[in-house]
PDB file of N, CA and C in Angstrom:
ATOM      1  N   UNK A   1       7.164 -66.372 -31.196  1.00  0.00           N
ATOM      2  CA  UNK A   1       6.327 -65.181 -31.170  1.00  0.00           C
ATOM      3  C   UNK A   1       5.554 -65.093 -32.480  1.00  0.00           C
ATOM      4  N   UNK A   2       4.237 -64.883 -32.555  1.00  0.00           N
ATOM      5  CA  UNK A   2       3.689 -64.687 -33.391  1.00  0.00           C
ATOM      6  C   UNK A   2       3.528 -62.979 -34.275  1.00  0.00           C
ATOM      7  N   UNK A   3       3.276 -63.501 -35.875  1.00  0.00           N
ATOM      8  CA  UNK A   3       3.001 -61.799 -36.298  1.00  0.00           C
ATOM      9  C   UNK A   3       2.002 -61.834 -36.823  1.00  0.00           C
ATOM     10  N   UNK A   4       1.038 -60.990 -36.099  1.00  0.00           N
ATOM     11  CA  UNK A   4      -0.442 -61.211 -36.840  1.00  0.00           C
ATOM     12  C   UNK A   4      -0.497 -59.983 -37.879  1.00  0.00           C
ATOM     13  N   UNK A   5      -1.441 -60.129 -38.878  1.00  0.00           N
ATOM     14  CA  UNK A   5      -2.203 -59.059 -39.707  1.00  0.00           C
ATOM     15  C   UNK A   5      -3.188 -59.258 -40.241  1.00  0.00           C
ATOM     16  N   UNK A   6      -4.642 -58.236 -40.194  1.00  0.00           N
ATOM     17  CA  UNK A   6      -5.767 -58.487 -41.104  1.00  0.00           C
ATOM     18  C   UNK A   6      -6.299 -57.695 -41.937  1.00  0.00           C
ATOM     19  N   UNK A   7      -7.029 -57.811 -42.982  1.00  0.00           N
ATOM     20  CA  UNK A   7      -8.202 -56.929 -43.840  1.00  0.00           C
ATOM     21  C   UNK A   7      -9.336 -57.205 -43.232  1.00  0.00           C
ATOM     22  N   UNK A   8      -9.707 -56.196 -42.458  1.00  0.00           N
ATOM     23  CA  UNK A   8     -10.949 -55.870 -42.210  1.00  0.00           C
ATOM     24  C   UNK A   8     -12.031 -55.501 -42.925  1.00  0.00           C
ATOM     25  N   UNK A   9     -13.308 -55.987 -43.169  1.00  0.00           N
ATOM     26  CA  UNK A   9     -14.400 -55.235 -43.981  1.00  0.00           C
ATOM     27  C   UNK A   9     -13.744 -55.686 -46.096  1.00  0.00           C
ATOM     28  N   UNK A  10     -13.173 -56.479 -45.988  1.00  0.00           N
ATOM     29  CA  UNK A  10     -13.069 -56.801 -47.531  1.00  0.00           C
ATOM     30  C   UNK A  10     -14.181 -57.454 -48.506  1.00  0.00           C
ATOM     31  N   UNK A  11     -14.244 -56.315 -49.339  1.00  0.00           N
ATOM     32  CA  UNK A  11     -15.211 -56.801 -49.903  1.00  0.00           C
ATOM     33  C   UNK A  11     -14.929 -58.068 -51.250  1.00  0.00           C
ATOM     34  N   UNK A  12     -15.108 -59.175 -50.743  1.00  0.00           N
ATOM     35  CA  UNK A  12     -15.220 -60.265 -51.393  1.00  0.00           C
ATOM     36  C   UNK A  12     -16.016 -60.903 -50.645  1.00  0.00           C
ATOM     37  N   UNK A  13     -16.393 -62.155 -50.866  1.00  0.00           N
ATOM     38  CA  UNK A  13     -17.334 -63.464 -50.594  1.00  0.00           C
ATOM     39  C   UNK A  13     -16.011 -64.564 -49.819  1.00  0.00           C
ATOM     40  N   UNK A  14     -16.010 -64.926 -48.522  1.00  0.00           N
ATOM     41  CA  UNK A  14     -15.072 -65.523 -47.887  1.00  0.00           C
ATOM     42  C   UNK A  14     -15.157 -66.755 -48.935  1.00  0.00           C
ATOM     43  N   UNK A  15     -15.966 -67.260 -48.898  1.00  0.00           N
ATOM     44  CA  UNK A  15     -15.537 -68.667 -49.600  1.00  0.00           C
ATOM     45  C   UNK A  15     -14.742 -68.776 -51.018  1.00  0.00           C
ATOM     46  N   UNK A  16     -14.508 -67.498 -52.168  1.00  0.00           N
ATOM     47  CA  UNK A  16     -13.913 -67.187 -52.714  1.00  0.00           C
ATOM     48  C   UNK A  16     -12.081 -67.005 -52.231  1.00  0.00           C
ATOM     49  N   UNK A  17     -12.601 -66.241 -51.156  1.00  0.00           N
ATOM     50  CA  UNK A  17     -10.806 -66.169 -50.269  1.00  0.00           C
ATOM     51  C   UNK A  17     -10.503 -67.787 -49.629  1.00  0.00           C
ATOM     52  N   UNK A  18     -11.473 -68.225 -48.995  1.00  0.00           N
ATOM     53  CA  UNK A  18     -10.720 -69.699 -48.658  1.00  0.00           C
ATOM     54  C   UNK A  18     -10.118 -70.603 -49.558  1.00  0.00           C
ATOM     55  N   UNK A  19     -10.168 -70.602 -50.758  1.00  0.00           N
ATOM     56  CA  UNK A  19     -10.135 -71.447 -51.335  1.00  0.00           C
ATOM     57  C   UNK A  19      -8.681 -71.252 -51.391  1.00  0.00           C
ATOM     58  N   UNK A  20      -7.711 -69.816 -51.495  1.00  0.00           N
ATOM     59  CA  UNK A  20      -6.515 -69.511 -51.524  1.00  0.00           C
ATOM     60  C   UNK A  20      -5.793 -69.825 -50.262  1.00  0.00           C
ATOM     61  N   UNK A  21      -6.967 -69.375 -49.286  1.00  0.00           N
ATOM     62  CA  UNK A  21      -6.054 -69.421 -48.138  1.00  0.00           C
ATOM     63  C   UNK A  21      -6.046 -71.061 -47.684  1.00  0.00           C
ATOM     64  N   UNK A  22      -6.354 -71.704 -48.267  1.00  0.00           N
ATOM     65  CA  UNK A  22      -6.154 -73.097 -47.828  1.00  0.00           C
ATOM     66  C   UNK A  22      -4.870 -73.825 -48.675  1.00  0.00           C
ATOM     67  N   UNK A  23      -4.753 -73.037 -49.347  1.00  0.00           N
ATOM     68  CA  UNK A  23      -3.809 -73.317 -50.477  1.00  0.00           C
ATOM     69  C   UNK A  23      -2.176 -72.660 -49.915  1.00  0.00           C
ATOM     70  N   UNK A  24      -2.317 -71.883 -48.757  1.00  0.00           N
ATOM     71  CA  UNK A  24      -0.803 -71.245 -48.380  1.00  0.00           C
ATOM     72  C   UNK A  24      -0.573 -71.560 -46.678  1.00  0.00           C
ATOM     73  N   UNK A  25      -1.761 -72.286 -46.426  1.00  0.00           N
ATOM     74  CA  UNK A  25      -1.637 -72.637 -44.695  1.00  0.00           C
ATOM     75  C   UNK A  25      -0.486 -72.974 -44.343  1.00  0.00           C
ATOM     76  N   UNK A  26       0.294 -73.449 -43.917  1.00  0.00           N
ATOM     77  CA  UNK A  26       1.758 -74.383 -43.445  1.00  0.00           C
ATOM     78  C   UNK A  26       2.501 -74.039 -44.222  1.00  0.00           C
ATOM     79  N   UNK A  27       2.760 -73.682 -44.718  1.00  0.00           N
ATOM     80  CA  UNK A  27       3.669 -72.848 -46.091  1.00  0.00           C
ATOM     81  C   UNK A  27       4.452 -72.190 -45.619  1.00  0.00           C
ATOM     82  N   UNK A  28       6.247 -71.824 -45.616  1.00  0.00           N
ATOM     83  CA  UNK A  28       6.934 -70.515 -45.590  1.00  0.00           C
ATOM     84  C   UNK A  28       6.153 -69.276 -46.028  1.00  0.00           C
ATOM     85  N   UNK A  29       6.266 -68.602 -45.841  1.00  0.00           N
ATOM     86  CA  UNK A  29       6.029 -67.199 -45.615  1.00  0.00           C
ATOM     87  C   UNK A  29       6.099 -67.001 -47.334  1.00  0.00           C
ATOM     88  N   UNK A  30       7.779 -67.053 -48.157  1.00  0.00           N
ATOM     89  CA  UNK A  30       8.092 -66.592 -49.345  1.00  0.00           C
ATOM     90  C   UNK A  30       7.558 -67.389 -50.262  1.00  0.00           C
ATOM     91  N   UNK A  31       7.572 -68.633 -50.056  1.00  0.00           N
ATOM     92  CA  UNK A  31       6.754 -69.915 -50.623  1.00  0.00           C
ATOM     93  C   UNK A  31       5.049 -69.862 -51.042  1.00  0.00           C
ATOM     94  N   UNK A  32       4.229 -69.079 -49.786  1.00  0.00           N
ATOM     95  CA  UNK A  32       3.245 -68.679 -49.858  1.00  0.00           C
ATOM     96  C   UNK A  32       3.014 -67.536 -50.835  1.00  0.00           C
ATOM     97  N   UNK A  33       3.817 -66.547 -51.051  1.00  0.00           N
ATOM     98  CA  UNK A  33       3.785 -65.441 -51.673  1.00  0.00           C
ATOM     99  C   UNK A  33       3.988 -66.118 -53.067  1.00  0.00           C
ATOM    100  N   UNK A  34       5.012 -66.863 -53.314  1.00  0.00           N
ATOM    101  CA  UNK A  34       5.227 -66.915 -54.674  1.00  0.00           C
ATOM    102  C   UNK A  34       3.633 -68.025 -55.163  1.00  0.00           C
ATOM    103  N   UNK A  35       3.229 -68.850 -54.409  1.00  0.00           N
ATOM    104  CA  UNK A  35       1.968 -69.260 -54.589  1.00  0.00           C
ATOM    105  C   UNK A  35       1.305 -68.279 -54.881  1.00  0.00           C
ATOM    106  N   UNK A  36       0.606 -67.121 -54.280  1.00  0.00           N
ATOM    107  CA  UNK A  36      -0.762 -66.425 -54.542  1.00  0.00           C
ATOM    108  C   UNK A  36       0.050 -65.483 -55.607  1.00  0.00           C
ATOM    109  N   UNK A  37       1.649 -65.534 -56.066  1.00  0.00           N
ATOM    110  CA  UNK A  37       1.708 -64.206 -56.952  1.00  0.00           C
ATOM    111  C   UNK A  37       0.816 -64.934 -58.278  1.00  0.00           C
ATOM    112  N   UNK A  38       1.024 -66.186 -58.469  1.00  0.00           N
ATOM    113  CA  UNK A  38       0.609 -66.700 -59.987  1.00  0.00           C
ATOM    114  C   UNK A  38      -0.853 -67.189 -59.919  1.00  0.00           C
ATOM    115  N   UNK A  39      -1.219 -67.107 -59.456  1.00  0.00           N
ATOM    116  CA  UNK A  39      -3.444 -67.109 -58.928  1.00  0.00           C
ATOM    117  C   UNK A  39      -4.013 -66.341 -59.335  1.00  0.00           C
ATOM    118  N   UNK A  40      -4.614 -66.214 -60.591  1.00  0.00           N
ATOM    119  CA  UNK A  40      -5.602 -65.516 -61.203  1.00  0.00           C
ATOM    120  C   UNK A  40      -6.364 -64.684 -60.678  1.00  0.00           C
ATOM    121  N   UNK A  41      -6.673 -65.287 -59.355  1.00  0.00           N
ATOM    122  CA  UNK A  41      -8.014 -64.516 -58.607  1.00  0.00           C
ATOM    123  C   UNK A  41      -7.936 -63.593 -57.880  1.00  0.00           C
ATOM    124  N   UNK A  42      -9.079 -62.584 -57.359  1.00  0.00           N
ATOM    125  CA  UNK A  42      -8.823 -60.967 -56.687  1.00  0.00           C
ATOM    126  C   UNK A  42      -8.803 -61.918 -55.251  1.00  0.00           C
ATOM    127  N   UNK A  43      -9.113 -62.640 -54.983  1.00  0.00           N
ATOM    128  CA  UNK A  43      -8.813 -63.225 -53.351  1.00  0.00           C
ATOM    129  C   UNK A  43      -7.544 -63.036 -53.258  1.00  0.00           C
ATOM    130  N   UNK A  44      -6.633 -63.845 -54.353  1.00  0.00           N
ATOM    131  CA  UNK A  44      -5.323 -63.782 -54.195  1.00  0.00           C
ATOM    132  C   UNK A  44      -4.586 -62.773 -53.926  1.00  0.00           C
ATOM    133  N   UNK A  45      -5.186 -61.661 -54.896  1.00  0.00           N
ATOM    134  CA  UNK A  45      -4.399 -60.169 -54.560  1.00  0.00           C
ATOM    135  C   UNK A  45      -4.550 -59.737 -53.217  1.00  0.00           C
ATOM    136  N   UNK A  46      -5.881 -59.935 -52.605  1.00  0.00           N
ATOM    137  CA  UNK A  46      -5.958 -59.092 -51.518  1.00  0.00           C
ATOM    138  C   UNK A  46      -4.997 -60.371 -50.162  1.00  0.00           C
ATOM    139  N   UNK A  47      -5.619 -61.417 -50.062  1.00  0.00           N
ATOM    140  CA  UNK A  47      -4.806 -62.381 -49.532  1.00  0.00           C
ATOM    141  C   UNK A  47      -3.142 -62.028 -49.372  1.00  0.00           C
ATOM    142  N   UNK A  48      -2.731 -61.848 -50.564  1.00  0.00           N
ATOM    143  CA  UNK A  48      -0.951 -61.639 -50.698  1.00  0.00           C
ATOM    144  C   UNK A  48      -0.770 -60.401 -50.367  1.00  0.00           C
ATOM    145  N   UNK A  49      -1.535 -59.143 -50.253  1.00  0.00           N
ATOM    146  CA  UNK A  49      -1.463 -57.806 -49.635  1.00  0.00           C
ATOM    147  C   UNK A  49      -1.331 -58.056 -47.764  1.00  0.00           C
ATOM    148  N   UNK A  50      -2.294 -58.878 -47.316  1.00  0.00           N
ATOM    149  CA  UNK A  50      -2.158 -59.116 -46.064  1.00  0.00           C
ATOM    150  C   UNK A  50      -1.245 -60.081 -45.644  1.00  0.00           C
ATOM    151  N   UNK A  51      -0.646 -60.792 -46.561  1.00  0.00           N
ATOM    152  CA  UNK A  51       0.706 -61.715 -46.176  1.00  0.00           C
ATOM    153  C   UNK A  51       1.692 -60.588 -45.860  1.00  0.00           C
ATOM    154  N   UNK A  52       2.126 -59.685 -46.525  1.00  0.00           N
ATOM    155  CA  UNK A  52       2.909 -58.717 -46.761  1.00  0.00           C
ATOM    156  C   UNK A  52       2.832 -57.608 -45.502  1.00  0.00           C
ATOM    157  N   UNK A  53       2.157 -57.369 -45.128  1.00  0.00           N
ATOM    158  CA  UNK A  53       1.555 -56.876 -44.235  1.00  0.00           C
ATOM    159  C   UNK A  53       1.985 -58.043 -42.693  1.00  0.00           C
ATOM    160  N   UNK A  54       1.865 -59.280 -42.643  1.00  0.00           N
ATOM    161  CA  UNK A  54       2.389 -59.756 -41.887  1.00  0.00           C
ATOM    162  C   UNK A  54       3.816 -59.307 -41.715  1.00  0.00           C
ATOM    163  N   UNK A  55       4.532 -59.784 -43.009  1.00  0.00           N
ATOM    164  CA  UNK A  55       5.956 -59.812 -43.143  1.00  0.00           C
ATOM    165  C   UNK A  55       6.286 -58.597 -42.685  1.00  0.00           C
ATOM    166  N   UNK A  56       6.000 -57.471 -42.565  1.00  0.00           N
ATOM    167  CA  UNK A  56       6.259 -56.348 -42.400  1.00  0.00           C
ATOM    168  C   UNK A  56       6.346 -55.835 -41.007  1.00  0.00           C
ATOM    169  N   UNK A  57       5.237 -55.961 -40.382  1.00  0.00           N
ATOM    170  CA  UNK A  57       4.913 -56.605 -39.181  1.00  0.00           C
ATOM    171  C   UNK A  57       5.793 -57.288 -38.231  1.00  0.00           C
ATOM    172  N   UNK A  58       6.196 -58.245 -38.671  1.00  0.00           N
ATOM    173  CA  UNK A  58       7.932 -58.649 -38.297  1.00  0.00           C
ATOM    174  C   UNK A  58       8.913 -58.448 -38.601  1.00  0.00           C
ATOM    175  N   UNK A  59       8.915 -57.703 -39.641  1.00  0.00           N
ATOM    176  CA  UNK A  59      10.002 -56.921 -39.882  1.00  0.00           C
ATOM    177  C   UNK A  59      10.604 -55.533 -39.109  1.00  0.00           C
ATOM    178  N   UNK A  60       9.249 -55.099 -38.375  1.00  0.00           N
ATOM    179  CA  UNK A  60       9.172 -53.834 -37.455  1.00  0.00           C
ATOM    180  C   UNK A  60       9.416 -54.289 -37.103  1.00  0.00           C
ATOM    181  N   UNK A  61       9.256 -55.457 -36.010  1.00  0.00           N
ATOM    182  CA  UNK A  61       9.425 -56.309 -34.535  1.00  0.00           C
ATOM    183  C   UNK A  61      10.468 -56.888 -34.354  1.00  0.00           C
ATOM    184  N   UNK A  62      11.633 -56.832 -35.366  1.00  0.00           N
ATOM    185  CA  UNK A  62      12.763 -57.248 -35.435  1.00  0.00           C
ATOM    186  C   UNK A  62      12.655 -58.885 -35.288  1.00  0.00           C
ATOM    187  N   UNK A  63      11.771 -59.294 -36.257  1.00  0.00           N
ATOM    188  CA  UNK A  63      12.168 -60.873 -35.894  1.00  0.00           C
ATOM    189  C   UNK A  63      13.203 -61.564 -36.500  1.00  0.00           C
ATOM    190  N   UNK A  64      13.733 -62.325 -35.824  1.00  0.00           N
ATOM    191  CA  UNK A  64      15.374 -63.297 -35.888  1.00  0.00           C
ATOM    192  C   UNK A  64      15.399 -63.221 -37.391  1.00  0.00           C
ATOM    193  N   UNK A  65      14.626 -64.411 -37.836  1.00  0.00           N
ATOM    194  CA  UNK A  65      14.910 -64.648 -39.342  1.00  0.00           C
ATOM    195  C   UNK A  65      13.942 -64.626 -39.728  1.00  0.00           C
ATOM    196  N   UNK A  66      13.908 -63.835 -40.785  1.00  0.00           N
ATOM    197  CA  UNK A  66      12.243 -63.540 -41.847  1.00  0.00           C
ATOM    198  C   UNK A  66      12.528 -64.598 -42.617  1.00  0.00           C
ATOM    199  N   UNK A  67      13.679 -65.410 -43.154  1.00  0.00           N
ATOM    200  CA  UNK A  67      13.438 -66.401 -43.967  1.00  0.00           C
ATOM    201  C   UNK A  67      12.832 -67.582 -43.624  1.00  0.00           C
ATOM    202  N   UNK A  68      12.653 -68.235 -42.211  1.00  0.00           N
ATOM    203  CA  UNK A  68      12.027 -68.827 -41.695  1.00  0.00           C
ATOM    204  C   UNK A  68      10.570 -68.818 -41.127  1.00  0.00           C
ATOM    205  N   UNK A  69       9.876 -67.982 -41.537  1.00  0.00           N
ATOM    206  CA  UNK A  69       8.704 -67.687 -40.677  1.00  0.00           C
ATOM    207  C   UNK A  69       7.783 -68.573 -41.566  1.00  0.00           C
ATOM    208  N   UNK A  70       6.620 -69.164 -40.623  1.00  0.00           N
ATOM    209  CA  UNK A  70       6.082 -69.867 -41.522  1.00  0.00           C
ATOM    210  C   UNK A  70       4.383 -69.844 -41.710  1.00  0.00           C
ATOM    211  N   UNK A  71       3.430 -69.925 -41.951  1.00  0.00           N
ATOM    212  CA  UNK A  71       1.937 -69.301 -41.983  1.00  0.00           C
ATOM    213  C   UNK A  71       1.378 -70.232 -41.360  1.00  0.00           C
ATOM    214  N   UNK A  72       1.034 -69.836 -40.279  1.00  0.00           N
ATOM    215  CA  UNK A  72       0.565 -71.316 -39.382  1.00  0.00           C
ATOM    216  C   UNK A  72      -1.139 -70.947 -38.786  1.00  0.00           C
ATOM    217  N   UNK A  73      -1.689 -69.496 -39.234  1.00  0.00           N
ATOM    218  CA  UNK A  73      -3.078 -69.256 -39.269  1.00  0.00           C
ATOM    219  C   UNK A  73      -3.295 -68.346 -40.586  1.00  0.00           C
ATOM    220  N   UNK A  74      -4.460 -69.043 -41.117  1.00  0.00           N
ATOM    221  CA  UNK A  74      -4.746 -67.866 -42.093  1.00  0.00           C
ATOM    222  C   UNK A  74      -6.642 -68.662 -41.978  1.00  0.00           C
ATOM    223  N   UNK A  75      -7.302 -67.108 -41.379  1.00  0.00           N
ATOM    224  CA  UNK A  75      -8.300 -67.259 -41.099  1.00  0.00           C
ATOM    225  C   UNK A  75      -9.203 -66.282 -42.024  1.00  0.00           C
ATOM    226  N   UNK A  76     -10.415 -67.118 -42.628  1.00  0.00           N
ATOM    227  CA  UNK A  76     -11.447 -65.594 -43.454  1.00  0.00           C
ATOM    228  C   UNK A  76     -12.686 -65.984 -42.268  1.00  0.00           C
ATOM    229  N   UNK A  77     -12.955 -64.855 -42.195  1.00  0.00           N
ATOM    230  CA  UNK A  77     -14.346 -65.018 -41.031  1.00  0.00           C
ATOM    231  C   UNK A  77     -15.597 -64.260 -42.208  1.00  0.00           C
ATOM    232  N   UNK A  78     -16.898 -64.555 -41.827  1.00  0.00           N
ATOM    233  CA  UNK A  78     -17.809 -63.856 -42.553  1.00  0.00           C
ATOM    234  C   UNK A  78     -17.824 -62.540 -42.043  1.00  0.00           C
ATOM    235  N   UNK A  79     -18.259 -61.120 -42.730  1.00  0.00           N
ATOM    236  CA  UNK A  79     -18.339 -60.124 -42.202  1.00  0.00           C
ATOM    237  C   UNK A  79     -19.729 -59.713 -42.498  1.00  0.00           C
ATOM    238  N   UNK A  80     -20.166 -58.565 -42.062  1.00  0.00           N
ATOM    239  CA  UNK A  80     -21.717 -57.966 -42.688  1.00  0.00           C
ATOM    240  C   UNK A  80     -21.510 -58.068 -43.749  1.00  0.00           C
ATOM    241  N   UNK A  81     -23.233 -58.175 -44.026  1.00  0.00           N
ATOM    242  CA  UNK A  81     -23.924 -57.844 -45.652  1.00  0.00           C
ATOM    243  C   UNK A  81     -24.032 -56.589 -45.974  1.00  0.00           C
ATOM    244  N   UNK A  82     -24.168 -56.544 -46.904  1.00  0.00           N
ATOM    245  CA  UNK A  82     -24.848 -54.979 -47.775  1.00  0.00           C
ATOM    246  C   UNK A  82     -26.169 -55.945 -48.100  1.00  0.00           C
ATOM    247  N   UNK A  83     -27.302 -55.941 -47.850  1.00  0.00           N
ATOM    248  CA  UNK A  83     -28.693 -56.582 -48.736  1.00  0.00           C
ATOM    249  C   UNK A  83     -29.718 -55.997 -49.395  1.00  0.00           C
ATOM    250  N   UNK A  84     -29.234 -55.916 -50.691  1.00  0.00           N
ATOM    251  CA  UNK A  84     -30.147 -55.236 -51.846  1.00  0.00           C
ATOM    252  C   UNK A  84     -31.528 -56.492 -52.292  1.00  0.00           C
ATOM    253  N   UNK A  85     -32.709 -55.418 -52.779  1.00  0.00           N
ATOM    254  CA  UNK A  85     -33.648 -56.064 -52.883  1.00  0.00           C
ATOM    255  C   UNK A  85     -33.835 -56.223 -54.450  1.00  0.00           C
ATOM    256  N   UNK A  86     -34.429 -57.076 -54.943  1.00  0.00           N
ATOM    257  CA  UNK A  86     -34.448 -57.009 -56.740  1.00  0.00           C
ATOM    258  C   UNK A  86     -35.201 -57.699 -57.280  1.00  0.00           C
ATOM    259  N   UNK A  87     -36.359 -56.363 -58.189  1.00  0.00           N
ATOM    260  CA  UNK A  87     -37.510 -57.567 -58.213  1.00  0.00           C
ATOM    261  C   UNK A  87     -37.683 -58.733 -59.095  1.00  0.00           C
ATOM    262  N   UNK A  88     -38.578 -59.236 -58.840  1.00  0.00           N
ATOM    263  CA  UNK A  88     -39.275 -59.861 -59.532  1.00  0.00           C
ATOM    264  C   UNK A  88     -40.655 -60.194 -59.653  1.00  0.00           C
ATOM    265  N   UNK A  89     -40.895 -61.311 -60.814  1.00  0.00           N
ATOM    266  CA  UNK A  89     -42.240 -60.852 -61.744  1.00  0.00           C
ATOM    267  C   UNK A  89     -43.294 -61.170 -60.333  1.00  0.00           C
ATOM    268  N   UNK A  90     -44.475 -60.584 -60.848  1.00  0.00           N
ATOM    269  CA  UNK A  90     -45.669 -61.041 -60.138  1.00  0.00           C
ATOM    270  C   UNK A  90     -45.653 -60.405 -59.302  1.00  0.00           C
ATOM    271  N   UNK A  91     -44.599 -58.936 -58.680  1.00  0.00           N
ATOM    272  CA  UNK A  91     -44.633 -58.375 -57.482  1.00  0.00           C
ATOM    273  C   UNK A  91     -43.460 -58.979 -56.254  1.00  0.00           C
ATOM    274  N   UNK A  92     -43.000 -59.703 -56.518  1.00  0.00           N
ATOM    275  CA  UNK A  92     -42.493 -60.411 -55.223  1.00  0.00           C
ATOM    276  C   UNK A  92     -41.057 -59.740 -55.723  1.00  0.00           C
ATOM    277  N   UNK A  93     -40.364 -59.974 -54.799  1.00  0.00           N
ATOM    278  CA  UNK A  93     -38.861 -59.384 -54.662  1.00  0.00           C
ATOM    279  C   UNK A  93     -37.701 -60.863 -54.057  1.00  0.00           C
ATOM    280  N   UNK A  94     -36.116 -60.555 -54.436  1.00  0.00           N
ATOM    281  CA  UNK A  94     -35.054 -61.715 -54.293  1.00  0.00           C
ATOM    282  C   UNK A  94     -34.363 -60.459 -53.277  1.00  0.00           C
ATOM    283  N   UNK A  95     -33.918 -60.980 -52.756  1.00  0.00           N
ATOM    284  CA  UNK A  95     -32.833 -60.425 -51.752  1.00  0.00           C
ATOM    285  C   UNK A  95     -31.517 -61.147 -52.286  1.00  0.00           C
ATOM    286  N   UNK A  96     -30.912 -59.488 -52.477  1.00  0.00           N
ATOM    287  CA  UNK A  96     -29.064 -60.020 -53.032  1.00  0.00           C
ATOM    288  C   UNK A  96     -28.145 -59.523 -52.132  1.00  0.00           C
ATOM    289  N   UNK A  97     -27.555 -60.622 -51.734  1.00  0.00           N
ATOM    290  CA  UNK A  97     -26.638 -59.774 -50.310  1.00  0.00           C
ATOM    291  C   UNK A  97     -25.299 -59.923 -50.911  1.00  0.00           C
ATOM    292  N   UNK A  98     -24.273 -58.544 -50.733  1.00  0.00           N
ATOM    293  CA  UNK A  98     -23.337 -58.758 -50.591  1.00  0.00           C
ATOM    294  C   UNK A  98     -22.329 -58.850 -49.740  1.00  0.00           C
ATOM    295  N   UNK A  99     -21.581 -59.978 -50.030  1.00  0.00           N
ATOM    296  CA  UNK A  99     -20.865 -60.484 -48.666  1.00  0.00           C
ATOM    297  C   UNK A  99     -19.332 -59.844 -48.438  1.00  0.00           C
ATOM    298  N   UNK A 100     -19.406 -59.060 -47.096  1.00  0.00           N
ATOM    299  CA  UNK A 100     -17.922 -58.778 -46.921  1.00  0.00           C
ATOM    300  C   UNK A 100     -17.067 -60.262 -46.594  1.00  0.00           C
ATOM    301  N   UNK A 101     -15.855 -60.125 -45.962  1.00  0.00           N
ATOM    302  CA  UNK A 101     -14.932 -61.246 -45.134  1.00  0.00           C
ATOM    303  C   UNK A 101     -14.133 -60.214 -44.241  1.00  0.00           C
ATOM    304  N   UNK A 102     -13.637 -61.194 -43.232  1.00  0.00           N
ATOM    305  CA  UNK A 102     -12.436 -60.208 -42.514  1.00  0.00           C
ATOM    306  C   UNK A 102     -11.492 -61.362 -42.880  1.00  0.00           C
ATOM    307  N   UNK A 103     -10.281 -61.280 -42.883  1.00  0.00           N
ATOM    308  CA  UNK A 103      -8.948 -62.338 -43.478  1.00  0.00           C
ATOM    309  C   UNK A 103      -8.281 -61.746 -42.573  1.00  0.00           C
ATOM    310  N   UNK A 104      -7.083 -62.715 -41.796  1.00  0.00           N
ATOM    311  CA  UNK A 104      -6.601 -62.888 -40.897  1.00  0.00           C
ATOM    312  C   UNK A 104      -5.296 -63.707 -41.158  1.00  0.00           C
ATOM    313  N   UNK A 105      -4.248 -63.107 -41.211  1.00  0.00           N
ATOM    314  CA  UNK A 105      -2.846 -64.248 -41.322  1.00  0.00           C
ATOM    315  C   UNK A 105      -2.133 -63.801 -40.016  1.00  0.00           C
ATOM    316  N   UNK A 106      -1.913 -65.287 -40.123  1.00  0.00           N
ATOM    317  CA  UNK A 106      -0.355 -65.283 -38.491  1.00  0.00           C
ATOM    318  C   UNK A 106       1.228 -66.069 -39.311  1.00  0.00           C
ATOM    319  N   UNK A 107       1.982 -65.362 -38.642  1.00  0.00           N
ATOM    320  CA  UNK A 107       3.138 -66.101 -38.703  1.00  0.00           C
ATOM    321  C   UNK A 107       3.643 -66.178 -37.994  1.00  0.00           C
ATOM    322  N   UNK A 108       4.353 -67.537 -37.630  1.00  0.00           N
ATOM    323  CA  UNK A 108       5.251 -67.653 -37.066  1.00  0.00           C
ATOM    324  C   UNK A 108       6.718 -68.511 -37.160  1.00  0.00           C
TER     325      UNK A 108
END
């Protein structure tokens, strides 16, 4: 049985979050956690908030053994922009978008 959980609407840049979540794919569950606790980066924080959030998840659901569960999806999808405009010289304008993600972990 699977335990899903996601962050919806997070504001980071997915490719910032993949780089973690490729780093805890196939991983135990606690194994994964102790990975993203020592990761410098805000992907990591929010990433290890939604691991936790799995675990929890099966922890409601009464699953057998939480020491065994293991991360067998961890998905960032792109989400909407925010797209601000900003000029520049000569009249012309840059478009700066900022990028949400949605992040997605399964365990099982």
């Amino acid at each position: 049985m699977a335990y899903q959980a996601s962050h919806r609407y997070a504001r980071i840049s997915p490719t910032k979050v993949r780089l973690m979540a490729d780093m805890i794919r196939g991983k135990f569950a606690d194994e994964a956690l102790d990975v993203l606790r020592y990761q410098p980066n805000r992907g990591a924080r929010m990433l290890e908030k939604v691991l936790r959030s799995a675990l929890a998840n099966a922890e409601d659901r009464r699953a057998p053994n939480l020491k065994n569960l293991m991360v067998t999806e961890v998905r960032v999808d792109p989400g909407p922009m925010f797209k601000r405009m900003r000029p520049r010289s000569r009249g012309m304008a840059n478009v700066i978008k900022k990028r949400m993600s949605h992040i997605h972990v399964g365990l099982e």
